[in-house]
C-alpha atoms as a PDB file:
ATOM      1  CA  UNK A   1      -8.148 -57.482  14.433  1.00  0.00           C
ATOM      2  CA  UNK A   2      -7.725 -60.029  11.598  1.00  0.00           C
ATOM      3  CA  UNK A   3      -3.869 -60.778  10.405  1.00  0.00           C
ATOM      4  CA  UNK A   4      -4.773 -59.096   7.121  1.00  0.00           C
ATOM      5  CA  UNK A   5      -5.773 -56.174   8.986  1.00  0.00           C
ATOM      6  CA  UNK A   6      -2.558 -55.999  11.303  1.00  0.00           C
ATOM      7  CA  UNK A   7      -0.063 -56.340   8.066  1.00  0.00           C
ATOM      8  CA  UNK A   8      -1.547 -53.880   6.195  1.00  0.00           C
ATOM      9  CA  UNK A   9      -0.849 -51.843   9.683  1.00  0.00           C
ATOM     10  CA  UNK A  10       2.482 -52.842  10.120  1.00  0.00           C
ATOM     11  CA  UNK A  11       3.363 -52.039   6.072  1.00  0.00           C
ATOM     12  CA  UNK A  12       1.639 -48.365   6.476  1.00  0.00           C
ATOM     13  CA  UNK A  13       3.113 -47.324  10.006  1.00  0.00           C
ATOM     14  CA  UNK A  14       6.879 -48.298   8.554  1.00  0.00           C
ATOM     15  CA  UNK A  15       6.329 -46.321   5.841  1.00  0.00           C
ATOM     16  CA  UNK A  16       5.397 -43.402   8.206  1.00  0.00           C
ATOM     17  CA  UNK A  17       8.577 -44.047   9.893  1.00  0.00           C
ATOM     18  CA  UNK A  18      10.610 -44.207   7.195  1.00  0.00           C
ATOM     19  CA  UNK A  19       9.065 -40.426   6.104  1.00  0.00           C
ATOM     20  CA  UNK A  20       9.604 -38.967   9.846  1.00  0.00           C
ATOM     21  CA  UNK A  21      13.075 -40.459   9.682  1.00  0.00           C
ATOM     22  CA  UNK A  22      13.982 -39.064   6.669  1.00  0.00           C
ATOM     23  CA  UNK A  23      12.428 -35.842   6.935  1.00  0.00           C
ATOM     24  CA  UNK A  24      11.766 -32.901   9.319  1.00  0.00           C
ATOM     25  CA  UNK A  25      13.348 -29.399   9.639  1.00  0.00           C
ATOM     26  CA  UNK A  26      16.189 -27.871  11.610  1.00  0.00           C
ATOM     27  CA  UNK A  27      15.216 -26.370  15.140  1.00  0.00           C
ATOM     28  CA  UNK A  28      15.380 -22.311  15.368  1.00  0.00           C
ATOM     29  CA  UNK A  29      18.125 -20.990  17.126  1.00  0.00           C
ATOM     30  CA  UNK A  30      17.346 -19.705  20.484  1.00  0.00           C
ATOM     31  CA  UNK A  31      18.757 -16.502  22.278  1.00  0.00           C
ATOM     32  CA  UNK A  32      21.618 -17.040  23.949  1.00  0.00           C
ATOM     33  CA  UNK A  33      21.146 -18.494  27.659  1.00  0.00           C
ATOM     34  CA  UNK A  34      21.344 -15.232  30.239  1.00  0.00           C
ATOM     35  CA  UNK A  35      20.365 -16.629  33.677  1.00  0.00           C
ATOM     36  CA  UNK A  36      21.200 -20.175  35.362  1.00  0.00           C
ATOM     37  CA  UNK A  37      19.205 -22.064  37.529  1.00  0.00           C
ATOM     38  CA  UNK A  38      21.273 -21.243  40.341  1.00  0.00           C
ATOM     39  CA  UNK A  39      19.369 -18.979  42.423  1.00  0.00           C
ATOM     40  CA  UNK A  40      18.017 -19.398  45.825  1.00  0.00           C
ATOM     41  CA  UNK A  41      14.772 -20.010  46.053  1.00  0.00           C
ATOM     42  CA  UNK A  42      12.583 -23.224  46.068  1.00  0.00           C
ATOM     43  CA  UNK A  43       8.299 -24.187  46.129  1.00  0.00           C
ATOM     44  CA  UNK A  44       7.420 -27.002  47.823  1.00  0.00           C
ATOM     45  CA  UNK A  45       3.956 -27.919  47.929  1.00  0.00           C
ATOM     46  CA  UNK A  46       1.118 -30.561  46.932  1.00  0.00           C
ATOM     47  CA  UNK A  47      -1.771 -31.005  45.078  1.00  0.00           C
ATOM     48  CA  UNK A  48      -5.210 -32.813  46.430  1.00  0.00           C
ATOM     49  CA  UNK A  49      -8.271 -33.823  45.218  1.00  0.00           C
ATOM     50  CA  UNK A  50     -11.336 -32.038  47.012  1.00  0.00           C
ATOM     51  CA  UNK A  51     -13.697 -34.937  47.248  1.00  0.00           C
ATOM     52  CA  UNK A  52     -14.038 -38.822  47.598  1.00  0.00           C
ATOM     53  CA  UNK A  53     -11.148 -40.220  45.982  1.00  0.00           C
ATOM     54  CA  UNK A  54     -12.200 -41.982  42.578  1.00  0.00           C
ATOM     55  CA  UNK A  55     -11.236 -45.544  41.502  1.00  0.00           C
ATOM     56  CA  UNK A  56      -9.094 -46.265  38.961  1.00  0.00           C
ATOM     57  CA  UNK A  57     -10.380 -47.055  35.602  1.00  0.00           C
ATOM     58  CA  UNK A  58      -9.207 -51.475  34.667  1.00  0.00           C
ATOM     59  CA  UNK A  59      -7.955 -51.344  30.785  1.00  0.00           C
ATOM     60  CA  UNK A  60      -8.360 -54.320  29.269  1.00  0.00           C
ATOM     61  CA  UNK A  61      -5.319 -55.240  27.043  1.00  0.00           C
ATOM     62  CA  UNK A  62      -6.574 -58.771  26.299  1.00  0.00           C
ATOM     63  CA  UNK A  63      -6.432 -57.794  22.432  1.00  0.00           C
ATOM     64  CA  UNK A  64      -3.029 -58.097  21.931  1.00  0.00           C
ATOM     65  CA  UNK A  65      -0.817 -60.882  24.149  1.00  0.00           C
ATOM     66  CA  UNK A  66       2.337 -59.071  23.821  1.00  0.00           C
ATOM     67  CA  UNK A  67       0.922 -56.535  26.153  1.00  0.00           C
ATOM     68  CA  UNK A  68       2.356 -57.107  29.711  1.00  0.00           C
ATOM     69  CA  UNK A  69       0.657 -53.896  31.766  1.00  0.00           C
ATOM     70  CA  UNK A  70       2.646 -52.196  34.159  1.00  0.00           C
ATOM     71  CA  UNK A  71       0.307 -53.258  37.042  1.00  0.00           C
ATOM     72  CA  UNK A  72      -1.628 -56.094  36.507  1.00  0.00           C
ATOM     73  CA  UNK A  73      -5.422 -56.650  37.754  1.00  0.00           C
ATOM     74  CA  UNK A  74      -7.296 -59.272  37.251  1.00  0.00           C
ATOM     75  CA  UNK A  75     -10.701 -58.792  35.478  1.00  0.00           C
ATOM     76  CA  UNK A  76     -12.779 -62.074  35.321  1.00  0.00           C
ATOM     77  CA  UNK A  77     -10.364 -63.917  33.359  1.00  0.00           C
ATOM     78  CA  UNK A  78      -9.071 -60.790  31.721  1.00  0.00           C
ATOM     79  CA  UNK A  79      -5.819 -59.178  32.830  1.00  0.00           C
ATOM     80  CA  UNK A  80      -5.673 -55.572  32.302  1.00  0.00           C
ATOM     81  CA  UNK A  81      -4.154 -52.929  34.174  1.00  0.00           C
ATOM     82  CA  UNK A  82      -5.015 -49.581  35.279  1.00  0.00           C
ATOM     83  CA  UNK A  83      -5.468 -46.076  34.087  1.00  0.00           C
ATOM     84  CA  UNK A  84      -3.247 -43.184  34.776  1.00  0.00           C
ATOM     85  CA  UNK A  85      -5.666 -40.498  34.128  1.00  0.00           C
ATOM     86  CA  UNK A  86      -6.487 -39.672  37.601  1.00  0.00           C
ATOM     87  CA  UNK A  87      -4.485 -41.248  40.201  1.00  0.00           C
ATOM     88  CA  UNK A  88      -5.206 -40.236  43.958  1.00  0.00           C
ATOM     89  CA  UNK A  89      -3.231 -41.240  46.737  1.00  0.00           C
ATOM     90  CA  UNK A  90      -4.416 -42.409  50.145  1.00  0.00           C
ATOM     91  CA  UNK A  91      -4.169 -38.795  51.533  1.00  0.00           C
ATOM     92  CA  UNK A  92      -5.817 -37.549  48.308  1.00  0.00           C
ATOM     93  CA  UNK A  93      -2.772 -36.198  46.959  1.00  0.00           C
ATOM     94  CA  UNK A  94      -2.715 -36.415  42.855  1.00  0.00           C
ATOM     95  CA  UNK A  95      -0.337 -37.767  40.849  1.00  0.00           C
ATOM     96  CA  UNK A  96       1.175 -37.163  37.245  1.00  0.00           C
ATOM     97  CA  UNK A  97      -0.244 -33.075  37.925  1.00  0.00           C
ATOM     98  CA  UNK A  98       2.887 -30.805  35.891  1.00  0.00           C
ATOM     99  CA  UNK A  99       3.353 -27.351  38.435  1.00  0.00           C
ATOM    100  CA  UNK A 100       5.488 -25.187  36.971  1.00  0.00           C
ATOM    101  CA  UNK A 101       6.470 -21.207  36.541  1.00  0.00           C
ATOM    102  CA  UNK A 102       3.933 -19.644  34.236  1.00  0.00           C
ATOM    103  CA  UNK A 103       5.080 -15.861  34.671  1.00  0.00           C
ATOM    104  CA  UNK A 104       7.731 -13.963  36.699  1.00  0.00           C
ATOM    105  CA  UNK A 105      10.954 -14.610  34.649  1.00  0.00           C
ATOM    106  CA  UNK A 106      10.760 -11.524  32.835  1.00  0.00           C
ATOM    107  CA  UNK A 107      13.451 -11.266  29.988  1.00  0.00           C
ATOM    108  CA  UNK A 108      15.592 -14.263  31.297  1.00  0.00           C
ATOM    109  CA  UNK A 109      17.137 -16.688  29.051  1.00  0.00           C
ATOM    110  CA  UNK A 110      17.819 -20.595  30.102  1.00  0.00           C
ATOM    111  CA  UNK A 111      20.278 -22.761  28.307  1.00  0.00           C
ATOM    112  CA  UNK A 112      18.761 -25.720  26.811  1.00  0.00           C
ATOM    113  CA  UNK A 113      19.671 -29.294  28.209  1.00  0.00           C
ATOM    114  CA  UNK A 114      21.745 -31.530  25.971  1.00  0.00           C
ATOM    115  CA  UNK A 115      20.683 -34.230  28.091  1.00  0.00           C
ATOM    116  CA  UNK A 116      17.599 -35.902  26.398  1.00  0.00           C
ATOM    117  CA  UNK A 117      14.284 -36.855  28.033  1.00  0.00           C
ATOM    118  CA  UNK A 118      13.205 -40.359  27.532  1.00  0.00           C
ATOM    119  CA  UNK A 119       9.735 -41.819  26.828  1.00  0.00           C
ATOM    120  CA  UNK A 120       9.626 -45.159  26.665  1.00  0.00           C
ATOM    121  CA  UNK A 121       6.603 -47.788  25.640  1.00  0.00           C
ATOM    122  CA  UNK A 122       6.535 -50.588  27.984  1.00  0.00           C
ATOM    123  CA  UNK A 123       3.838 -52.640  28.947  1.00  0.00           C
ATOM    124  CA  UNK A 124       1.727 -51.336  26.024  1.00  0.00           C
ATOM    125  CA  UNK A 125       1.613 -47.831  28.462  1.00  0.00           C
ATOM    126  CA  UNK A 126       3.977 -44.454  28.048  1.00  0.00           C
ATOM    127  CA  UNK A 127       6.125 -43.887  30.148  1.00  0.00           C
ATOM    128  CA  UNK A 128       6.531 -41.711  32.014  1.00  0.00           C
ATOM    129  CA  UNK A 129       2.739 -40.656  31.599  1.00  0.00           C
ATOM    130  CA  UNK A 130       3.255 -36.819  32.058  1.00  0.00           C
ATOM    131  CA  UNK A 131       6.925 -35.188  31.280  1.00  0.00           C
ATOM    132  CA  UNK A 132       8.035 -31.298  30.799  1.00  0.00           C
ATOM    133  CA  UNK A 133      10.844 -30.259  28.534  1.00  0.00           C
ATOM    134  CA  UNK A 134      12.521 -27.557  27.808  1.00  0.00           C
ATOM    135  CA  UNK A 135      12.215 -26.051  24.129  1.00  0.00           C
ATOM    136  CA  UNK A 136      14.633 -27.353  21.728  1.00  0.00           C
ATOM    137  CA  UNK A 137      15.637 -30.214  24.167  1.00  0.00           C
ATOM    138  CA  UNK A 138      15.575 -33.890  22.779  1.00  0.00           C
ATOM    139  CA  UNK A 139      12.897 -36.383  23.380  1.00  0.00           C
ATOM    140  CA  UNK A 140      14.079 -40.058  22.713  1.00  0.00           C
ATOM    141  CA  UNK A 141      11.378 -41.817  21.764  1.00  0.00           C
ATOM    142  CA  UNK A 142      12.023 -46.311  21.987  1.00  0.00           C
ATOM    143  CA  UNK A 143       9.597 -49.092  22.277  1.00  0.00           C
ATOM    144  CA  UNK A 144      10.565 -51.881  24.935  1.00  0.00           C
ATOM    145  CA  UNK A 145       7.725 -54.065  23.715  1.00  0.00           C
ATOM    146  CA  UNK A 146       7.575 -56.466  21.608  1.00  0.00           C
ATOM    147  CA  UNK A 147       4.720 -55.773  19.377  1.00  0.00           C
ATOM    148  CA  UNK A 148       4.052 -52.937  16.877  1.00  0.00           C
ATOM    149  CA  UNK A 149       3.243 -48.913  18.595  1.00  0.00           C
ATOM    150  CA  UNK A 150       3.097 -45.696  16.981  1.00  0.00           C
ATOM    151  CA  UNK A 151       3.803 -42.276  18.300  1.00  0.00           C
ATOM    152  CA  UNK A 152       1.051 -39.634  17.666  1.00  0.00           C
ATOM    153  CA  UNK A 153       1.629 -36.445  19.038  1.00  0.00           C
ATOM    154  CA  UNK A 154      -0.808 -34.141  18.917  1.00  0.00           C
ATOM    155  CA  UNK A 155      -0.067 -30.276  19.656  1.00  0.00           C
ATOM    156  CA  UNK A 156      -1.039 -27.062  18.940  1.00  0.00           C
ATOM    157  CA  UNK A 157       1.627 -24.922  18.535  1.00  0.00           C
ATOM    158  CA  UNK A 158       4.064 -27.386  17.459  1.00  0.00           C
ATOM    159  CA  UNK A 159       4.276 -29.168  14.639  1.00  0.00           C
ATOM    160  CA  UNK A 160       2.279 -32.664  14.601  1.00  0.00           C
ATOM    161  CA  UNK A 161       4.285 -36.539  14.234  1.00  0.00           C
ATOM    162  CA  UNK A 162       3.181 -39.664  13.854  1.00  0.00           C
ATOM    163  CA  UNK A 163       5.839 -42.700  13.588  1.00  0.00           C
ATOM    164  CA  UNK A 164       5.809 -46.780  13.828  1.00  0.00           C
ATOM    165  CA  UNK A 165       8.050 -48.712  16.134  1.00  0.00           C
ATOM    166  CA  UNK A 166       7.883 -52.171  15.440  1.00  0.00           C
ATOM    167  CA  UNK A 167       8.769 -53.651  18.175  1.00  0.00           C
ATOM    168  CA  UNK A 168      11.981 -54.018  20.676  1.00  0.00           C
ATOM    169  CA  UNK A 169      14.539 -53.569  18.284  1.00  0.00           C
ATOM    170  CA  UNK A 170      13.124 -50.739  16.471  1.00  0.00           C
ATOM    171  CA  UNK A 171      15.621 -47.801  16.630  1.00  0.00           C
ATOM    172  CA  UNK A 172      15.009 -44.981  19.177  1.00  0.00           C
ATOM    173  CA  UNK A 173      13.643 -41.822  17.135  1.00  0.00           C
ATOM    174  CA  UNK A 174      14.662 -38.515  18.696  1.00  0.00           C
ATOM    175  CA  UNK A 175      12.251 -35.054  18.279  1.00  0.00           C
ATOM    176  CA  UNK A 176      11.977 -31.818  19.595  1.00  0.00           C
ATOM    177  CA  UNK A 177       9.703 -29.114  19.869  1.00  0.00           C
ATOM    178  CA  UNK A 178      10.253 -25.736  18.455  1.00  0.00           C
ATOM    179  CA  UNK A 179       7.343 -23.557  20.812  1.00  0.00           C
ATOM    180  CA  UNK A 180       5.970 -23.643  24.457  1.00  0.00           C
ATOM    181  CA  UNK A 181       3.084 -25.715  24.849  1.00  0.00           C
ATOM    182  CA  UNK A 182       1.317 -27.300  27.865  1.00  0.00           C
ATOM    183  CA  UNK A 183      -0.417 -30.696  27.584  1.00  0.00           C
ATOM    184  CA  UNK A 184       0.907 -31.848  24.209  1.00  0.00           C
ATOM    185  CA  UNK A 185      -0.973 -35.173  24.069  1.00  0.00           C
ATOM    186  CA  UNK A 186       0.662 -38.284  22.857  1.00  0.00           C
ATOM    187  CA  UNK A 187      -1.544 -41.546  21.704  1.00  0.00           C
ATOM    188  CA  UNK A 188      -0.897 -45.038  19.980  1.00  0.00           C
ATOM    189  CA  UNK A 189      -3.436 -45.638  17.764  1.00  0.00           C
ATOM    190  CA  UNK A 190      -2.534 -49.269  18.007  1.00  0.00           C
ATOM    191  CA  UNK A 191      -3.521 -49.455  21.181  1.00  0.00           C
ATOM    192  CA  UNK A 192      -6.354 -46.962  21.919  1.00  0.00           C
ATOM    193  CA  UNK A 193      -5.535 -46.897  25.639  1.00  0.00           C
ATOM    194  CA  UNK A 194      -1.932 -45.552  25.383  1.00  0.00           C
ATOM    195  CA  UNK A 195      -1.795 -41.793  26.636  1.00  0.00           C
ATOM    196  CA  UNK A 196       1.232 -39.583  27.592  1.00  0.00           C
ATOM    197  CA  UNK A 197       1.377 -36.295  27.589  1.00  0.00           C
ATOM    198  CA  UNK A 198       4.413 -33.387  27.457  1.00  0.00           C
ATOM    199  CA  UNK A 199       4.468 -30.162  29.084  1.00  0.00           C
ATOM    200  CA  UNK A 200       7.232 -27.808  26.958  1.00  0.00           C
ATOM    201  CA  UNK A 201       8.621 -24.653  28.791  1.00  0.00           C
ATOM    202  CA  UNK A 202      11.621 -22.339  28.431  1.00  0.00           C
ATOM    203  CA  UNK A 203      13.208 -22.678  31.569  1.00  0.00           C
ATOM    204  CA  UNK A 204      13.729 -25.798  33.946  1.00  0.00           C
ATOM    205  CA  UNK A 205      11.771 -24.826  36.875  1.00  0.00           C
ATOM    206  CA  UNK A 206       8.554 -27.263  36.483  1.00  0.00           C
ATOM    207  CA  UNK A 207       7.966 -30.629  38.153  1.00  0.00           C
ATOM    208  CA  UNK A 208       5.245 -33.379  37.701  1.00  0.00           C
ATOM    209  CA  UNK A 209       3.806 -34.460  40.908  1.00  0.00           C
ATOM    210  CA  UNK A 210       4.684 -37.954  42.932  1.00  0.00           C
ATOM    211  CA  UNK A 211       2.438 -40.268  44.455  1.00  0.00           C
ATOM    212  CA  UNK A 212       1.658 -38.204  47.396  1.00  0.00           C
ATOM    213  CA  UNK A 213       0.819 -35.097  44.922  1.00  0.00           C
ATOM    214  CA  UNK A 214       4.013 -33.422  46.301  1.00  0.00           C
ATOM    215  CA  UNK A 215       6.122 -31.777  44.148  1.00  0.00           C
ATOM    216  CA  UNK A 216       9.617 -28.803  44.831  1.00  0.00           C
ATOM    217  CA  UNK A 217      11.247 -26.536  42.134  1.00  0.00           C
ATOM    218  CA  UNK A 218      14.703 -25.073  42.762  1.00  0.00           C
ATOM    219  CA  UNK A 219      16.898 -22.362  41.994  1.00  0.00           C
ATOM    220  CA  UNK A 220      14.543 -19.752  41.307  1.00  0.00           C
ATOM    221  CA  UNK A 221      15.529 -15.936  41.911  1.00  0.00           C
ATOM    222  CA  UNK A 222      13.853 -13.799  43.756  1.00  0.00           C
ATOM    223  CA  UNK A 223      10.939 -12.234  42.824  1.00  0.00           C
ATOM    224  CA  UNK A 224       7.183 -13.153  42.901  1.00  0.00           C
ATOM    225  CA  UNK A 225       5.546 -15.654  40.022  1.00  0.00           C
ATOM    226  CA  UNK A 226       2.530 -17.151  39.110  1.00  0.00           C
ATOM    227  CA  UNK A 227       2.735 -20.968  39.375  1.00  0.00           C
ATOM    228  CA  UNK A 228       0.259 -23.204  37.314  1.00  0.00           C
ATOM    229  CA  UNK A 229      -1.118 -26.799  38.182  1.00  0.00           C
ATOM    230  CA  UNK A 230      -2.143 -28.796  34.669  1.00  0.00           C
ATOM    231  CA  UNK A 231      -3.532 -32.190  35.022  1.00  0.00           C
ATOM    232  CA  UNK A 232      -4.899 -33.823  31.865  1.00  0.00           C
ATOM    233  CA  UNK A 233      -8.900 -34.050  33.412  1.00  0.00           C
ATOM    234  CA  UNK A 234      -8.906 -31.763  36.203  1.00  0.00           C
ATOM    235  CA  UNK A 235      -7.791 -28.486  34.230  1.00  0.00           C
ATOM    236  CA  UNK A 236      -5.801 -26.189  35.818  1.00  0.00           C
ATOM    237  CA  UNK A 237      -4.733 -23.910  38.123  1.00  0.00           C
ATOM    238  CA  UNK A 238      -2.686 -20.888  39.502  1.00  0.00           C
ATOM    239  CA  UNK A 239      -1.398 -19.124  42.956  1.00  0.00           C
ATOM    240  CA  UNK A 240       1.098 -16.778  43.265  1.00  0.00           C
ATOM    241  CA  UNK A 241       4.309 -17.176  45.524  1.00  0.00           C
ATOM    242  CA  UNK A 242       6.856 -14.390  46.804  1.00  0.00           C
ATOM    243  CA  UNK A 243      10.556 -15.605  47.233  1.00  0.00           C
ATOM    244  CA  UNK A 244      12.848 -12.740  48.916  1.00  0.00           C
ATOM    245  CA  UNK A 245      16.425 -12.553  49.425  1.00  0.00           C
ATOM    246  CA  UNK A 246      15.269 -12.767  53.266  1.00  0.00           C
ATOM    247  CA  UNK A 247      12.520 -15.539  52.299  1.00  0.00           C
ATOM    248  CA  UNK A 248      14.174 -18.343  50.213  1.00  0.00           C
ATOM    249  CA  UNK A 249      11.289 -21.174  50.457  1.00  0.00           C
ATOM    250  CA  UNK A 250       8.104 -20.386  49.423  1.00  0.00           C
ATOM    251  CA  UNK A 251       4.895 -22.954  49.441  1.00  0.00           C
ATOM    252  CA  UNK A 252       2.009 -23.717  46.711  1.00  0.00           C
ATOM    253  CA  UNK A 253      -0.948 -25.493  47.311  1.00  0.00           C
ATOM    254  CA  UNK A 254      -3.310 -26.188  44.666  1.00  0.00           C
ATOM    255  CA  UNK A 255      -7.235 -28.716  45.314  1.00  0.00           C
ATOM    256  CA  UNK A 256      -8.959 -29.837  42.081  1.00  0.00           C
ATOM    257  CA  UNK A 257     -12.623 -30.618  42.247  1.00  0.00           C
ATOM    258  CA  UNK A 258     -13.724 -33.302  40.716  1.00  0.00           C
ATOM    259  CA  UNK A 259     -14.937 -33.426  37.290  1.00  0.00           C
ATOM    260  CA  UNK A 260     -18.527 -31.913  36.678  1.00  0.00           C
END
């Protein structure tokens, strides 16, 4: 990418930012919250990969030197760093899978957190690289690196943004999303490598999976639901699971093939 090239970026994406900042509606009121997250039931389980477990695809970052990557490899006399799309562990557990409640809830009505989920660039990567909020709950958006991102999301349901962050001193930008929506994909179109995507819900009883594919939600009544496995590749997923007042824990296990 020529300098030329890269101002004439840098002069376009700031003017994006300076519409996003400045524009933008309000975010619909929601119901009043009904039910807490209180009750006594919690799903435990994991999700595996049904197969030889893949290798992990080397990005090359080499185009732009302000790019340090999360976890450096060495590629000839490239550094680069690797992929998050598909990330199996050891035991073939998956990581960066979002399991949460798909059905069950009936009427209920969560409050929405005041406490804001974070997505950070750093090491010209998102992180984290799969999130879930709740509807109506804010997503601070800041760039720890110094060199220029954007922030395209992509949805559906929602409505669409796309906003420049210079660099490490660029302010932190703050959205939220107005409808449930699974696998909202985020991109910099900077740097084409740069992937994150957000799961939204109405109620806080979701996880993403860790290394080991494991994942637990808590506080769920009783009652029986249908619990969904997304991963960005793989598809998805769903079992049911039965929590009593005499049967508290409950287990999920979901196996992805892998892709035909």
């Amino acid at each position: 990418m020529s300098s030329r090239i890269y101002t004439v970026g840098v002069i376009a994406l700031a003017g994006g930012l300076f519409v996003t900042a400045c524009g933008g509606g309000s975010t619909p009121e929601r119901p009043a919250a009904t039910a807490k997250a209180d009750g006594p039931g919690t799903i435990t389980g994991k999700v595996s990969f049904d197969g030889e477990s893949p290798g992990r695809t080397v990005i090359r970052m080499g185009g732009d030197p302000n790019c340090k990557p999360h976890e450096p490899v060495a590629v000839g006399k490239t550094t680069g760093a690797l992929s998050e799309a598909l990330i199996v562990g050891p035991d073939r557990g998956i990581k960066n899978v979002f399991v949460y409640v798909k059905d069950g809830l009936g009427d209920r009505v969560y409050a929405t957190p005041t406490t804001p989920v974070e997505l950070d660039q750093e090491g010209c990567q998102y992180e984290p690289h799969v999130f879930g909020v709740q509807v109506g709950q804010p997503v601070e958006i800041k760039n720890s690196d110094m060199t220029l991102h954007n922030v395209h999301a992509i949805p559906k349901a929602n409505a669409e943004f796309n906003f420049g962050q210079e660099n490490e001193k660029a302010p932190i930008i703050t959205k939220t999303f107005d409808k449930p929506e699974i696998g909202v994909s985020f991109r910099c179109d900077v740097h084409g490598w740069m992937r994150a995507y957000a799961n939204i819900v109405t109620h806080p009883f979701f996880a993403v999976t860790k290394d080991d594919g494991s994942f637990e939600i808590k506080g769920l009544p009783a009652g029986t639901y249908t619990i969904e496995a997304w991963h960005e590749r793989l598809g998805t997923q769903q079992t049911k699971v039965t929590i009593s007042d005499g049967a508290a824990a409950a287990t999920a296990a979901f196996s992805f093939k892998p892709e035909a």
